[in-house]
C-alpha atoms as a PDB file:
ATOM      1  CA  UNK A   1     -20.703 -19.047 -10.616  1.00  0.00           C
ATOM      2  CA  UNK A   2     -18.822 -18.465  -7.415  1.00  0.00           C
ATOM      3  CA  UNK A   3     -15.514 -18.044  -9.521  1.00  0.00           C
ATOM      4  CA  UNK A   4     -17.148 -15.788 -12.011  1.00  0.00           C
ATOM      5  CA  UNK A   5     -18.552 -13.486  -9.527  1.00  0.00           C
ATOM      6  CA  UNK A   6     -14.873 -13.622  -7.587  1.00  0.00           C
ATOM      7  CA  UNK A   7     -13.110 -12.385 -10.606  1.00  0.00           C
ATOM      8  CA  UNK A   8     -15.548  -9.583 -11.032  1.00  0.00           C
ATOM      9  CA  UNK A   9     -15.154  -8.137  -7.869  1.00  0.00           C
ATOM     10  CA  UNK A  10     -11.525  -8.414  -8.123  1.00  0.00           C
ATOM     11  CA  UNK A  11     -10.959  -6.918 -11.897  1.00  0.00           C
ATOM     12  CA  UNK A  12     -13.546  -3.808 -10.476  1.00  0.00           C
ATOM     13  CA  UNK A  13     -11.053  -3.318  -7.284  1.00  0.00           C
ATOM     14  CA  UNK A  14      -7.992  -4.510  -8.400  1.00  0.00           C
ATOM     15  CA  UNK A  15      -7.675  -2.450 -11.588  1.00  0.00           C
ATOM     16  CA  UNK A  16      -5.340  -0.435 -10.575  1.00  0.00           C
ATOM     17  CA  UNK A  17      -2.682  -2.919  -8.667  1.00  0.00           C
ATOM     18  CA  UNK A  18      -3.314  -6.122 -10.782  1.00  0.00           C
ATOM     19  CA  UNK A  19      -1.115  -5.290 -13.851  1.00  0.00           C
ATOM     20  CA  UNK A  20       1.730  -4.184 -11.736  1.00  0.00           C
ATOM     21  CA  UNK A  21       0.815  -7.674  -9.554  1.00  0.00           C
ATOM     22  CA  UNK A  22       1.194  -9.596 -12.357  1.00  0.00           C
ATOM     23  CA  UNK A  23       4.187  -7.782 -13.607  1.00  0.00           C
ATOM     24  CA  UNK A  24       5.659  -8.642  -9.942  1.00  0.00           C
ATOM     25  CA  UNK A  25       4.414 -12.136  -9.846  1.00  0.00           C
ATOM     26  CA  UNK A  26       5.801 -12.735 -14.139  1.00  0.00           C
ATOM     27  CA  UNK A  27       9.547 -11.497 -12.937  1.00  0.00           C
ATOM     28  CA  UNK A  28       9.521 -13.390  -9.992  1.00  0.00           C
ATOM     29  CA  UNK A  29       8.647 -16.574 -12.235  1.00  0.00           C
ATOM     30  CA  UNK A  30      11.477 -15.573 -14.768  1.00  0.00           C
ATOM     31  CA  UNK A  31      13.918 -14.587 -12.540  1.00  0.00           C
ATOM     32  CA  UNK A  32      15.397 -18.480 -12.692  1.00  0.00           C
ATOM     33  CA  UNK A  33      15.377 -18.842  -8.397  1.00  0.00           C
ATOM     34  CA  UNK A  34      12.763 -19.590  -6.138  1.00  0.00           C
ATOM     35  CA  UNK A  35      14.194 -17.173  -2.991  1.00  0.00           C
ATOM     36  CA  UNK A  36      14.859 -14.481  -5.790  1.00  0.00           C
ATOM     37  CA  UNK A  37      11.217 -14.509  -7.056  1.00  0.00           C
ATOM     38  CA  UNK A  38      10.237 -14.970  -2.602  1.00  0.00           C
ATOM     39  CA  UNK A  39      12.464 -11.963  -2.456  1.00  0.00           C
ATOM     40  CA  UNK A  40      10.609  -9.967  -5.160  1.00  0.00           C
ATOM     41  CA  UNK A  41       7.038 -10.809  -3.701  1.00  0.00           C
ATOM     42  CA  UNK A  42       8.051  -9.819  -0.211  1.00  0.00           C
ATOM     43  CA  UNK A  43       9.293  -6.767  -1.285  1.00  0.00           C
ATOM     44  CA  UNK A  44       6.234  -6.107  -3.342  1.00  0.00           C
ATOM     45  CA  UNK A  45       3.815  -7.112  -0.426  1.00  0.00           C
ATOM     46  CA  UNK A  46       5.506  -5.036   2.161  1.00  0.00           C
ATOM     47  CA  UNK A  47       5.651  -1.881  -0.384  1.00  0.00           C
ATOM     48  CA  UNK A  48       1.560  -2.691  -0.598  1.00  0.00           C
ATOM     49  CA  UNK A  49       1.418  -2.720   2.965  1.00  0.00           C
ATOM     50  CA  UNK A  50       3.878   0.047   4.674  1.00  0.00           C
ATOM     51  CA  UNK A  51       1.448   2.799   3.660  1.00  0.00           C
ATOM     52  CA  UNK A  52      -1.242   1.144   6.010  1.00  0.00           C
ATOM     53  CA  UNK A  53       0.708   0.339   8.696  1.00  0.00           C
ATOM     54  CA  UNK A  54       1.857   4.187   8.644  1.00  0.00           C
ATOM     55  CA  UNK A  55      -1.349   4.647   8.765  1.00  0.00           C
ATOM     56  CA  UNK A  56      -2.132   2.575  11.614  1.00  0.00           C
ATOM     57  CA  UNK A  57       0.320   4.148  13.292  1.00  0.00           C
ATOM     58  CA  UNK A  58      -0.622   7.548  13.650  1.00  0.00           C
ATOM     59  CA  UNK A  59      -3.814   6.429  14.482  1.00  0.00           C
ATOM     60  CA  UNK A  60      -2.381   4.830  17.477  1.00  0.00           C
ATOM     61  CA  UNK A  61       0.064   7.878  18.175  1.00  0.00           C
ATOM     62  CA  UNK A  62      -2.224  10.591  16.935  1.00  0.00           C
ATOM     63  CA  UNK A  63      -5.490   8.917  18.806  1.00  0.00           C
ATOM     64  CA  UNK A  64      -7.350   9.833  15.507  1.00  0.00           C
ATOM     65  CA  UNK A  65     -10.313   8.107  16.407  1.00  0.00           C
ATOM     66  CA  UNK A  66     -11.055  10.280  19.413  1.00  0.00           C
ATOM     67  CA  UNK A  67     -11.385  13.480  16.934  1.00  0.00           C
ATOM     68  CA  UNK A  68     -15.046  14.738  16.223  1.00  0.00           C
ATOM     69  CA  UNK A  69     -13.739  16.077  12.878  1.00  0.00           C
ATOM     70  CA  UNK A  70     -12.449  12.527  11.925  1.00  0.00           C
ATOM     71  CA  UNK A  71     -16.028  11.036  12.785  1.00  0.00           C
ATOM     72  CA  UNK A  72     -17.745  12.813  10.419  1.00  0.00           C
ATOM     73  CA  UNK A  73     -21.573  13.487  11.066  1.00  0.00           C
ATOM     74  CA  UNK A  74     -25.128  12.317   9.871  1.00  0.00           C
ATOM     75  CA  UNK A  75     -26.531  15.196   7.112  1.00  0.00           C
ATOM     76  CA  UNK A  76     -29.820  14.703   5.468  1.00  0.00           C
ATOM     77  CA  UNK A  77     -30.033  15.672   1.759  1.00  0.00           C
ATOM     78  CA  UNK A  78     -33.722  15.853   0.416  1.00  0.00           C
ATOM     79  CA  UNK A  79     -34.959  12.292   1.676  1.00  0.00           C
ATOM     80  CA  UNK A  80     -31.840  10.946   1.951  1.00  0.00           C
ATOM     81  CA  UNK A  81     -30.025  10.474   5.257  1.00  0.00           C
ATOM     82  CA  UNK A  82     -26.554  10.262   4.702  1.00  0.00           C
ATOM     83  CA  UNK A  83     -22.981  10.305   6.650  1.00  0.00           C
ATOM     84  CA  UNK A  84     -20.718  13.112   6.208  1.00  0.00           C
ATOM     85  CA  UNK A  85     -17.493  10.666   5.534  1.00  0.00           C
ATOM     86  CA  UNK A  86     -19.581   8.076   3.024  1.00  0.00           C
ATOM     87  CA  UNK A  87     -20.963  11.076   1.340  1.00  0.00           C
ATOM     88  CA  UNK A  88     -16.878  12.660   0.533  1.00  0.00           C
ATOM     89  CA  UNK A  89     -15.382   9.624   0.110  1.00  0.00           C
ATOM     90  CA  UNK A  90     -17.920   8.454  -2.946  1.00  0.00           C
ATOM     91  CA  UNK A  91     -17.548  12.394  -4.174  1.00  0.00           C
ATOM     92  CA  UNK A  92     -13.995  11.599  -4.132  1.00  0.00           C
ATOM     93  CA  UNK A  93     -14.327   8.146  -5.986  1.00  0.00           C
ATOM     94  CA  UNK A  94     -16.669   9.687  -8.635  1.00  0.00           C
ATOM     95  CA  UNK A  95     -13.586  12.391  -9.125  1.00  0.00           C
ATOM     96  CA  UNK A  96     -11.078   9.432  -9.485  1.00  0.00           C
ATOM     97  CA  UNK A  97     -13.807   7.749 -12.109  1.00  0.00           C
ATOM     98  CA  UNK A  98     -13.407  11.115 -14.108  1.00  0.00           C
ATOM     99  CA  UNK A  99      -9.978  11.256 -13.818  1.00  0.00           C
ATOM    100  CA  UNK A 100      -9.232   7.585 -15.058  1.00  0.00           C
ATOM    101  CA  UNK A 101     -11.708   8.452 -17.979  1.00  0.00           C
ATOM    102  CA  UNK A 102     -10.177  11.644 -18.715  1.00  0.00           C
ATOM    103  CA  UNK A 103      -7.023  10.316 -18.597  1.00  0.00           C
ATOM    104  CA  UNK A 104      -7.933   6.999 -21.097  1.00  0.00           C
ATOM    105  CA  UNK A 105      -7.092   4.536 -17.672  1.00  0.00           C
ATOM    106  CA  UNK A 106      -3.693   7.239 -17.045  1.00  0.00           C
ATOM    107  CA  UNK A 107      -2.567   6.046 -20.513  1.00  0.00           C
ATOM    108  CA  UNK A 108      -2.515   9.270 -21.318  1.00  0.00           C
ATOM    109  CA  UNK A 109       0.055   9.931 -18.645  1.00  0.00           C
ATOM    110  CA  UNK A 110       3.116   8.526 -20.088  1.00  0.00           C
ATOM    111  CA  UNK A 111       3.692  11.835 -22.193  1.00  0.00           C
ATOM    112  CA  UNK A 112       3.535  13.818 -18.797  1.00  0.00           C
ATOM    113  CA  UNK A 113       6.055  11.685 -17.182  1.00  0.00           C
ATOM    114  CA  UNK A 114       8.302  11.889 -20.396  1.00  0.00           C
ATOM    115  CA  UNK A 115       8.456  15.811 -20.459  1.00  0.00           C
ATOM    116  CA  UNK A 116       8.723  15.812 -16.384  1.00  0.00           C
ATOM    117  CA  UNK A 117      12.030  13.464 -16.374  1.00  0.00           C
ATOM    118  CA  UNK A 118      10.237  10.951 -14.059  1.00  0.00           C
ATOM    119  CA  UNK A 119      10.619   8.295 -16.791  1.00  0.00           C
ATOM    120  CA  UNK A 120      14.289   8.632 -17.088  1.00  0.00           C
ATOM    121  CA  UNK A 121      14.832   9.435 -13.196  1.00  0.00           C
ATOM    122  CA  UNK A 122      12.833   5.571 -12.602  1.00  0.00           C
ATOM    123  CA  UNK A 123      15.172   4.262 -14.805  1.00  0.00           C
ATOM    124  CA  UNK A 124      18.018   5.754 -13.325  1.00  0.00           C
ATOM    125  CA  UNK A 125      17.409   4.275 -10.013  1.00  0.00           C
ATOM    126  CA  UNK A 126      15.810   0.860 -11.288  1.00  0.00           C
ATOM    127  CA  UNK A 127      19.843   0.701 -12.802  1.00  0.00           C
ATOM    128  CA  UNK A 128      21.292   2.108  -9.234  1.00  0.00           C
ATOM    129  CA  UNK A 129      19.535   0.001  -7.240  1.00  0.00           C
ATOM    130  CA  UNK A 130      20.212  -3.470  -9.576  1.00  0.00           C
ATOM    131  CA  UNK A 131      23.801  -2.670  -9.765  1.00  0.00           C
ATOM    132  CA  UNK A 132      23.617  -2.551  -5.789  1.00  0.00           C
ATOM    133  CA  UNK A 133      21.864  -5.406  -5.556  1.00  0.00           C
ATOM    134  CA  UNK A 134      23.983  -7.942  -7.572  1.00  0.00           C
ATOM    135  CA  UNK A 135      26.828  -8.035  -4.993  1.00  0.00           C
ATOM    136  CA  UNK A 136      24.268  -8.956  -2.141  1.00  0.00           C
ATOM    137  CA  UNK A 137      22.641 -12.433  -2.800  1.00  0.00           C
ATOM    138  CA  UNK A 138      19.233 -12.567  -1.441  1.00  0.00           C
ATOM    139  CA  UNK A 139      19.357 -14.724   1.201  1.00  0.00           C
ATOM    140  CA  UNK A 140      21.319 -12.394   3.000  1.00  0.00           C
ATOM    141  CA  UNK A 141      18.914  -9.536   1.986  1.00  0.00           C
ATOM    142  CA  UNK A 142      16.114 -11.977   3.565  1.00  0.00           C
ATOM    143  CA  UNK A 143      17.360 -12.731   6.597  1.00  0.00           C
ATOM    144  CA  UNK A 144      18.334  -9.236   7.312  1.00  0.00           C
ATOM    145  CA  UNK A 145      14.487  -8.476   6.785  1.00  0.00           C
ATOM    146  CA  UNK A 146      13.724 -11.122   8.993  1.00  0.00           C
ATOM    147  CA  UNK A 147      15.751 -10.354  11.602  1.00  0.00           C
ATOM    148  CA  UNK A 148      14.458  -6.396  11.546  1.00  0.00           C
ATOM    149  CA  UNK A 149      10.716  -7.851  11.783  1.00  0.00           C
ATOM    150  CA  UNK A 150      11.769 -10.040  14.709  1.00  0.00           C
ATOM    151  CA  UNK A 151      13.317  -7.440  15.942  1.00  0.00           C
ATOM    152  CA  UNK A 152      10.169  -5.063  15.257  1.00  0.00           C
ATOM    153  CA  UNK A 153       7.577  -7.600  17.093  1.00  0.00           C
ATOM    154  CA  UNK A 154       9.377  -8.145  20.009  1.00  0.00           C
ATOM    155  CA  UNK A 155      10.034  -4.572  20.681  1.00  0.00           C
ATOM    156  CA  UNK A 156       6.369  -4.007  20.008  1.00  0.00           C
ATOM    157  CA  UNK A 157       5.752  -7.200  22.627  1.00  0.00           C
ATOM    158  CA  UNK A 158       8.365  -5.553  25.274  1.00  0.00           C
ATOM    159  CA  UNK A 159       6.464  -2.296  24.981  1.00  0.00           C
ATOM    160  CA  UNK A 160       3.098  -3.781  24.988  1.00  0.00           C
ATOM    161  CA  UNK A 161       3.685  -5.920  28.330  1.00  0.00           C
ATOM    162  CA  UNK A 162       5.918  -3.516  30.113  1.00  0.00           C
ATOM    163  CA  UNK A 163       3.657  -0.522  30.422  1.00  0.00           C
ATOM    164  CA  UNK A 164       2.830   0.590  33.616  1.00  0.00           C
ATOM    165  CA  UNK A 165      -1.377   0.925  34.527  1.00  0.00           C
ATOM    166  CA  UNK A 166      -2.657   3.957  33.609  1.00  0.00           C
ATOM    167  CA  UNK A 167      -4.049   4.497  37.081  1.00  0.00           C
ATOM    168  CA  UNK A 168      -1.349   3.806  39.333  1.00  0.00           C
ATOM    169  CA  UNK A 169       1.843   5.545  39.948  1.00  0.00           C
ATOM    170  CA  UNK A 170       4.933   5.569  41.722  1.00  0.00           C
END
């Protein structure tokens, strides 16, 4: 029961990025090398995560969660007693829930990106970027990557440990 109710909650949230996962995780299988199909995951993984740590780090830079309009307030509606921020972000889910029904699951979609030249432009690049590629074997790719996060964490570390108190000077 345990794995039954798992795979529910994962086919209602993962909808959207589990056929392009398991498009990711079938190449990397075919691809015929073990680093090439580590390579493909990695890049897949950090391409799922970049977006939130941007977004962690203009929260940081920004201090975001000092700002009253980012907090949101309490609003009562009839009986209810509800919070400004749940109360847009489940109008704006409802509006996605349209959309994906209006759009037949964006199905309907591919005609768009057809007329727009987006379809041809992917596969422009997907060509540009595999023809780049081939001359580079992926070990080298990977320990490039690996040396820019090691890089990343200790400067992160340095800047961390090095900062003055905020209530001294001199």
């Amino acid at each position: 029961m345990t794995t039954f109710c798992l795979g529910a909650v994962y086919g209602f949230a993962g909808f959207c990025s589990g056929p392009i996962l398991g498009a990711v995780l079938t190449v990397a299988a075919s691809s015929g090398s073990a680093l090439r199909g580590a390579g493909l995951l990695a890049t897949y993984a950090a391409g799922m995560a970049a977006p939130l740590f941007l977004l962690a780090l203009l929260w940081d830079r920004l201090d975001l969660g000092h700002h009253r309009w980012l907090r949101g307030r309490g609003v009562s509606l009839g009986g209810l007693r509800l919070h400004t921020t749940n109360l847009l972000s489940g109008m704006m889910f409802v509006a996605i829930g349209f959309l994906l029904i209006a759009s037949e699951g964006t199905s309907g979609l591919e005609a768009l990106y057809a007329s727009g030249g987006a379809a041809d432009l992917t596969f422009s690049a997907d060509r540009r970027v595999e023809a780049l590629s081939e001359g580079v074997p992926i070990s080298v790719t990977l320990a490039v990557l690996g040396v820019l996060l090691a890089g990343s964490l200790v400067y992160g570390f340095l800047r961390r440990y090095t900062k003055k108190p905020a209530g001294r000077r001199g």
